[in-house]
Protein backbone atom coordinates (compact mmCIF):
# COMPACT_ATOMS: atom_id res chain seq x y z
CA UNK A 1 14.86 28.81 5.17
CA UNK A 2 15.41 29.79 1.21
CA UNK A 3 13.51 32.63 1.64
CA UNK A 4 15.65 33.78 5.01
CA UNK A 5 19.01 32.90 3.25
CA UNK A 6 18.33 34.59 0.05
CA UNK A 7 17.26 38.08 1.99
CA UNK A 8 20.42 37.62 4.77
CA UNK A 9 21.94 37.78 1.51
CA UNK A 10 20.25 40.48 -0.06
CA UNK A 11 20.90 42.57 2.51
CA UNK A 12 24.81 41.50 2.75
CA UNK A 13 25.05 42.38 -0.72
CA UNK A 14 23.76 45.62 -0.51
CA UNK A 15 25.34 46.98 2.44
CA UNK A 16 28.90 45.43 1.09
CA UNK A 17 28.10 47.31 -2.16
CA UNK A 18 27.84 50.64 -0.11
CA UNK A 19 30.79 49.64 1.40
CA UNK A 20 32.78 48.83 -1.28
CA UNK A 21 31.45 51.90 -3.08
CA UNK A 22 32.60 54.59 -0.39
CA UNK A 23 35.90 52.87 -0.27
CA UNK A 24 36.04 53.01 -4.12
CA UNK A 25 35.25 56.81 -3.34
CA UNK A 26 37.64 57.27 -1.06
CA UNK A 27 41.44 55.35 -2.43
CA UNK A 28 40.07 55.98 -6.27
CA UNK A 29 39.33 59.58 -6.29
CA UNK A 30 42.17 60.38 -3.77
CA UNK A 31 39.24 61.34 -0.93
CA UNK A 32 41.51 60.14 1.65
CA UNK A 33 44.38 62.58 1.07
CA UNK A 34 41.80 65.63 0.99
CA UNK A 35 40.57 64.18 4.76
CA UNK A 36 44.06 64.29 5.59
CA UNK A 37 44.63 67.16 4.64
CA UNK A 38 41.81 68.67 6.47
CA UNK A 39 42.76 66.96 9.33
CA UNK A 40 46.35 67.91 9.59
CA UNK A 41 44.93 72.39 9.45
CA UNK A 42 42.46 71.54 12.75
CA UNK A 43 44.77 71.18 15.78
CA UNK A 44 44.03 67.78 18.17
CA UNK A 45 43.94 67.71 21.11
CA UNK A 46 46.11 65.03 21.73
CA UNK A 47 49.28 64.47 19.63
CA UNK A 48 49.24 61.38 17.22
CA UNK A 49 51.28 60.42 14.27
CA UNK A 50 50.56 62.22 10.81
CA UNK A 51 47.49 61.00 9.30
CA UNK A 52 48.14 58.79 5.82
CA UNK A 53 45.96 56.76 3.78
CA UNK A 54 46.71 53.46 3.32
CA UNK A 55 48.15 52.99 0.29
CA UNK A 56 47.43 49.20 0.29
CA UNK A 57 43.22 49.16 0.22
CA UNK A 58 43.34 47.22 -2.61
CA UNK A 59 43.26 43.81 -1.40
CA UNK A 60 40.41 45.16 1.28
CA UNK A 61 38.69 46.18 -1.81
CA UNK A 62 39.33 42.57 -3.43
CA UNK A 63 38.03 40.85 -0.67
CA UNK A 64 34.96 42.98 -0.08
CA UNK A 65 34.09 42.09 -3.78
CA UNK A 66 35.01 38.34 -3.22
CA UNK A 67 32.57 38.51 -0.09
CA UNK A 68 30.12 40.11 -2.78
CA UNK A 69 30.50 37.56 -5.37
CA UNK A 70 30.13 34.23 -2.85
CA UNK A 71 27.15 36.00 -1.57
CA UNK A 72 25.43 36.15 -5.06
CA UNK A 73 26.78 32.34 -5.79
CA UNK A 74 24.91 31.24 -2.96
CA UNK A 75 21.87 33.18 -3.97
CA UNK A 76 22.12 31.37 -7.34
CA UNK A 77 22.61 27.87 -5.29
CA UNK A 78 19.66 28.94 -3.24
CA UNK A 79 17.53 29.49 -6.39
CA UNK A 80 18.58 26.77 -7.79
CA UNK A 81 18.37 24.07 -4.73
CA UNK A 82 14.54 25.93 -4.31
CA UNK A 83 13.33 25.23 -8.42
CA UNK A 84 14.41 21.51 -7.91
CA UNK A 85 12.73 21.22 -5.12
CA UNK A 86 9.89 22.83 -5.80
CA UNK A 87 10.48 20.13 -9.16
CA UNK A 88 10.93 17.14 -6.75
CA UNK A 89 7.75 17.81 -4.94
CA UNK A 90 5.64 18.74 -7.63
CA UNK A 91 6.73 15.53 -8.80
CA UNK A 92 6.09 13.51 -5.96
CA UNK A 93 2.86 14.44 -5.43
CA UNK A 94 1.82 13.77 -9.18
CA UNK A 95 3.20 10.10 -8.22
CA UNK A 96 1.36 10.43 -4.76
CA UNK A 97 -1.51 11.15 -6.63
CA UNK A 98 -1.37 8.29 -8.89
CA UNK A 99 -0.48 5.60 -6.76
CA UNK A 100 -3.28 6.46 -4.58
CA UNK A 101 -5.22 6.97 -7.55
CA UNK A 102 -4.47 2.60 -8.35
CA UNK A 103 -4.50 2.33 -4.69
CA UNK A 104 -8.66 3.44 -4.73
CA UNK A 105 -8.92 1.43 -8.36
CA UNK A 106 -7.65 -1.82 -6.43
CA UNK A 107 -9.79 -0.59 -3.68
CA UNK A 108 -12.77 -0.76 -5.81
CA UNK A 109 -12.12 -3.64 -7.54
CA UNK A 110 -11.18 -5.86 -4.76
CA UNK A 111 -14.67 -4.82 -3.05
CA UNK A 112 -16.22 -5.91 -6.08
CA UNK A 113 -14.92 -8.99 -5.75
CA UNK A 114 -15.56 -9.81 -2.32
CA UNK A 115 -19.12 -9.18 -2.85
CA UNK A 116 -19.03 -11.25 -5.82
CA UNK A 117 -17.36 -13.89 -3.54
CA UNK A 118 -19.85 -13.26 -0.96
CA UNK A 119 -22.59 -13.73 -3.07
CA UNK A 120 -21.06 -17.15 -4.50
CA UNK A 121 -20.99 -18.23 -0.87
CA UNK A 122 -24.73 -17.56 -0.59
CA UNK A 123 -25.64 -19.63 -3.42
CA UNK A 124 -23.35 -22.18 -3.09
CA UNK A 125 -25.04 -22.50 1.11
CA UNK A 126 -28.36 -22.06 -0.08
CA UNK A 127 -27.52 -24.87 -2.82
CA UNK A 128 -25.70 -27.02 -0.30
CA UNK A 129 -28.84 -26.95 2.43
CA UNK A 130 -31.31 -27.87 -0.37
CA UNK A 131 -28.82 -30.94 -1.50
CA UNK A 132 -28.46 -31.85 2.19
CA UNK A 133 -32.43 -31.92 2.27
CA UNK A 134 -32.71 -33.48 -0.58
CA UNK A 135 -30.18 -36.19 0.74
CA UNK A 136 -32.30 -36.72 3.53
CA UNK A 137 -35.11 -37.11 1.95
CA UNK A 138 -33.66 -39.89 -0.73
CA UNK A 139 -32.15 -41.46 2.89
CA UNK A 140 -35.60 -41.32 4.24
CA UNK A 141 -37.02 -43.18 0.88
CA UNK A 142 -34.16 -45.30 1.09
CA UNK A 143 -34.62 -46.42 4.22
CA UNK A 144 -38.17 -46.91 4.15
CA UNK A 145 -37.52 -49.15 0.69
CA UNK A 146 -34.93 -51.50 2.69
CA UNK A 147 -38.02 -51.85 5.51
CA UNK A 148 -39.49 -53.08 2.51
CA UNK A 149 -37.68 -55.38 0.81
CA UNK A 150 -36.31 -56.40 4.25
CA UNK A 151 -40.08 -57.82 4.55
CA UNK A 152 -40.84 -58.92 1.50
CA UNK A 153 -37.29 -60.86 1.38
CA UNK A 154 -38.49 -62.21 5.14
CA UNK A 155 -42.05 -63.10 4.17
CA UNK A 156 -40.99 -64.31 0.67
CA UNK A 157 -40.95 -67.80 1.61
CA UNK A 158 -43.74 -67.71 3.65
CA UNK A 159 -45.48 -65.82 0.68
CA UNK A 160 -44.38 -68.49 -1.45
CA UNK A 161 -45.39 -71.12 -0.09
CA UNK A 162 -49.14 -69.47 0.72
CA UNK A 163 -49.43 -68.27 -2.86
CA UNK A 164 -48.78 -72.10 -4.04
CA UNK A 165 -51.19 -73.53 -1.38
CA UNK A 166 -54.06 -70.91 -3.07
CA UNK A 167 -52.83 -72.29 -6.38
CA UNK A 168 -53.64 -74.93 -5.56
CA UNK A 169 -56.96 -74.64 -3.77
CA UNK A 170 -58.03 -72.72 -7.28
CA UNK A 171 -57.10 -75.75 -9.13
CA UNK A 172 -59.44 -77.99 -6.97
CA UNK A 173 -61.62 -75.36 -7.40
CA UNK A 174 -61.84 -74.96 -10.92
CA UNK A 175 -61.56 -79.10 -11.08
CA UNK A 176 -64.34 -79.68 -8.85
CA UNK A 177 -66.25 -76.91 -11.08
CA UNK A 178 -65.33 -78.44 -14.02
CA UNK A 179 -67.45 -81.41 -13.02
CA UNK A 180 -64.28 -83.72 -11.72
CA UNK A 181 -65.88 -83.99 -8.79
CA UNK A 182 -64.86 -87.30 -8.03
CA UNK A 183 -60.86 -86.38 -8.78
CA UNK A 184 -60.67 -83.78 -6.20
CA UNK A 185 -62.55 -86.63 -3.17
C-alpha cells in the first residue's frame, strides 16, 4: 500500500507539474494571445464568439500547485508512517525474539526440573518399597517374638513349678550322695 500511494503520487505530481508548467507557458509569456491571434486569421467554419484568454488563470494555477503541494505532504506522511513502522516492527520482533528467547530458558529449566522431580520420585519409591519390606520383616520378627513370649508367659507356671520339682530331686540327689541316706527315706 506505501509503495502504491507514494507512486499514485509520483505520478500525480509529475503530470500536475507538466500541467502547471504549460499553463505557466501559456498566461505568463502571453502564449494565449498569440493562439488567438492565430486563430482569429484562419476562418471557422462555424461562427463563435471572439476567442480571449482568460484573464483569471491564476487561481487555476494556485490550485494546481495546492494539489501539488498536498500530494508531496502525503508523500512525506507516507515516508514517515513507513520508517515508524518499519521502527515498530523491527522492534517487535527484537521483543518477539526475546520473550521467546526466556520462553525456551523457562522451557529448559522447567524440564530440568521435572526430571529432577522425577528422579526424586524414583528414589523416594525405591526407598519407600525397601522400608515397607523392611516393615514386614520387623512385623514378621515381631510376631514370631509374641508366639514366643505368648508361650513362655503360658508355660511359665508350668515351667516353674517343673524347674522347682528338679530342684528339688537334685537336692535329694546330692543329699542322698552326700551320704544322708537316711534323711532323704
Amino acid at each position: 500500500a506505501f509503495q502504491t500511494t507514494v507512486a499514485d503520487q509520483r505520478a500525480t505530481q509529475g503530470i500536475l507539474n507538466k500541467a502547471l508548467a504549460k499553463l505557466k507557458d501559456f498566461y505568463q509569456k502571453n502564449i494565449g494571445s498569440k493562439v488567438a491571434l492565430a486563430q482569429s486569421s484562419q476562418e471557422p467554419p462555424v461562427k463563435f464568439n471572439a476567442y480571449k484568454t482568460n484573464e483569471g488563470a491564476s487561481p487555476v494555477i494556485g490550485l494546481i500547485e495546492q494539489i501539488i503541494g498536498d500530494s508531496e505532504k502525503l508523500v512525506q506522511e507516507a515516508n514517515t508512517a513507513e520508517f515508524q513502522a518499519q521502527a515498530d516492527y523491527e522492534k517487535f520482533v527484537k521483543d518477539s525474539n526475546a520473550l521467546i528467547s526466556d520462553l525456551n530458558e523457562q522451557i529448559v529449566s522447567k524440564a530440568k526440573a521435572i526430571a529432577e522431580a522425577n528422579g526424586d520420585k524414583a528414589q523416594a519409591s525405591s526407598d519407600l518399597e525397601s522400608t515397607e519390606g523392611e516393615l514386614e520383616s520387623l512385623a514378621a520378627y515381631e510376631a514370631d517374638l509374641h508366639g514366643q513370649c505368648d508361650f513362655v508367659l503360658k508355660n511359665f507356671d508350668i515351667r516353674q513349678k517343673a524347674r522347682m520339682q528338679e530342684m528339688e530331686a537334685i537336692m535329694q540327689a546330692k543329699a542322698i550322695l552326700s551320704g544322708d541316706l537316711e534323711a532323704g527315706r
